[in-house]
Protein backbone atom coordinates (compact mmCIF):
# COMPACT_ATOMS: atom_id res chain seq x y z
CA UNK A 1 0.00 0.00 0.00
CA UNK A 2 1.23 3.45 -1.11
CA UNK A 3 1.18 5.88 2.15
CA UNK A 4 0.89 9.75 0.77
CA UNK A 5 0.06 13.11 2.98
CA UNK A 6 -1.93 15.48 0.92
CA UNK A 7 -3.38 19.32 1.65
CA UNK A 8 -6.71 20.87 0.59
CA UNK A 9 -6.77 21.00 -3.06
CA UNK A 10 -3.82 18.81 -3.81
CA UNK A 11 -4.01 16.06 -6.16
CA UNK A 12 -3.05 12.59 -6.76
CA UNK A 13 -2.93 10.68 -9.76
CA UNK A 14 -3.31 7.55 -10.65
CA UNK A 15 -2.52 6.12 -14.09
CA UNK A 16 -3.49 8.36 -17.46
CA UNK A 17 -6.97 8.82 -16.06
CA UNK A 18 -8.29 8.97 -12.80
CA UNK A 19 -7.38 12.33 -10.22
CA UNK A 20 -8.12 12.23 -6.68
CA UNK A 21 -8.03 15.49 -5.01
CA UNK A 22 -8.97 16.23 -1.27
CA UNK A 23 -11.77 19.27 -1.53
CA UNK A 24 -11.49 19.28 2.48
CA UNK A 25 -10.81 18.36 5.79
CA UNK A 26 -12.97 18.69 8.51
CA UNK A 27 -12.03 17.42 11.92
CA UNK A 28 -11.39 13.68 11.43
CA UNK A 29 -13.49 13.76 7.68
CA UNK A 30 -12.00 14.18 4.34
CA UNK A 31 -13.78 15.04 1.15
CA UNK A 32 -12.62 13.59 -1.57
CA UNK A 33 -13.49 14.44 -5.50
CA UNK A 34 -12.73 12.21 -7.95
CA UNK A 35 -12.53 12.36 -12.01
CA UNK A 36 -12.23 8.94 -13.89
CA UNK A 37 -13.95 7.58 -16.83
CA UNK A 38 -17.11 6.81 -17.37
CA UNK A 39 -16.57 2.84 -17.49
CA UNK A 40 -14.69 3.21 -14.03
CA UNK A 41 -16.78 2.19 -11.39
CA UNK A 42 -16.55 4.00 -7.87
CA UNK A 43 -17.99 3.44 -4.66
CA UNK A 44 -17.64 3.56 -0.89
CA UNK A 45 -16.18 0.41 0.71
CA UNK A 46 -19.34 -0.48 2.46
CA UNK A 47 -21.66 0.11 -0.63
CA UNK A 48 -18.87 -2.02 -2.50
CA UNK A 49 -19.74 -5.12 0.03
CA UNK A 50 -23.19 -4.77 -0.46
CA UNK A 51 -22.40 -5.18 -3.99
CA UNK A 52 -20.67 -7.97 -3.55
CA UNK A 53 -22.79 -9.25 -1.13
CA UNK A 54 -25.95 -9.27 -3.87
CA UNK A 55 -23.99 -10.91 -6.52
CA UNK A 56 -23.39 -13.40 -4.69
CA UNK A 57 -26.44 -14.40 -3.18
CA UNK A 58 -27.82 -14.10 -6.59
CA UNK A 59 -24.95 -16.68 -7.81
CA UNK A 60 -26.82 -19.17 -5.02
CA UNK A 61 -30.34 -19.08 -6.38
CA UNK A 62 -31.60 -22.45 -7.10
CA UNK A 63 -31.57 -23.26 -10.88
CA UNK A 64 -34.42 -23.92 -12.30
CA UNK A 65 -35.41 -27.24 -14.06
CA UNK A 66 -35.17 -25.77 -17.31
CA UNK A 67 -31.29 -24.67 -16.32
CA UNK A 68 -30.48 -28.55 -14.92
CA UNK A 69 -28.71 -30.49 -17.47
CA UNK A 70 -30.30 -32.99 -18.86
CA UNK A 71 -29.06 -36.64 -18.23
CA UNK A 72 -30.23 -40.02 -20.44
């Protein structure tokens, strides 16, 4: 993991196309703004785990019989 101390409206970058730059600090809360591509998907860690969470309950759902393979 890459460690790096940033002020208000410094910026990081990462790669050819994504910026991070910290719009403020409050107290113990930083906002962040970030630019990336369209196709680049961004979300909080917990909302991430939901996600995740979803996908794979929906990866358990019974088949049904139509989806069983057939056997002679």
């Amino acid at each position: 993991m890459l460690v790096l101390s940033r002020k208000q409206d410094e910026k990081i970058i990462i790669g050819d196309s994504i910026t991070l730059m910290v719009i403020s600090i409050q107290g113990d809360k930083v906002r962040l703004g970030i630019e990336a591509p369209k196709h680049v998907s961004i979300h909080r860690e917990e909302v991430y785990q939901a996600i995740q969470r979803e996908r794979g309950a929906s990866d358990e759902l019974p088949r049904s019989e139509a989806d069983q393979p057939r056997t002679a």
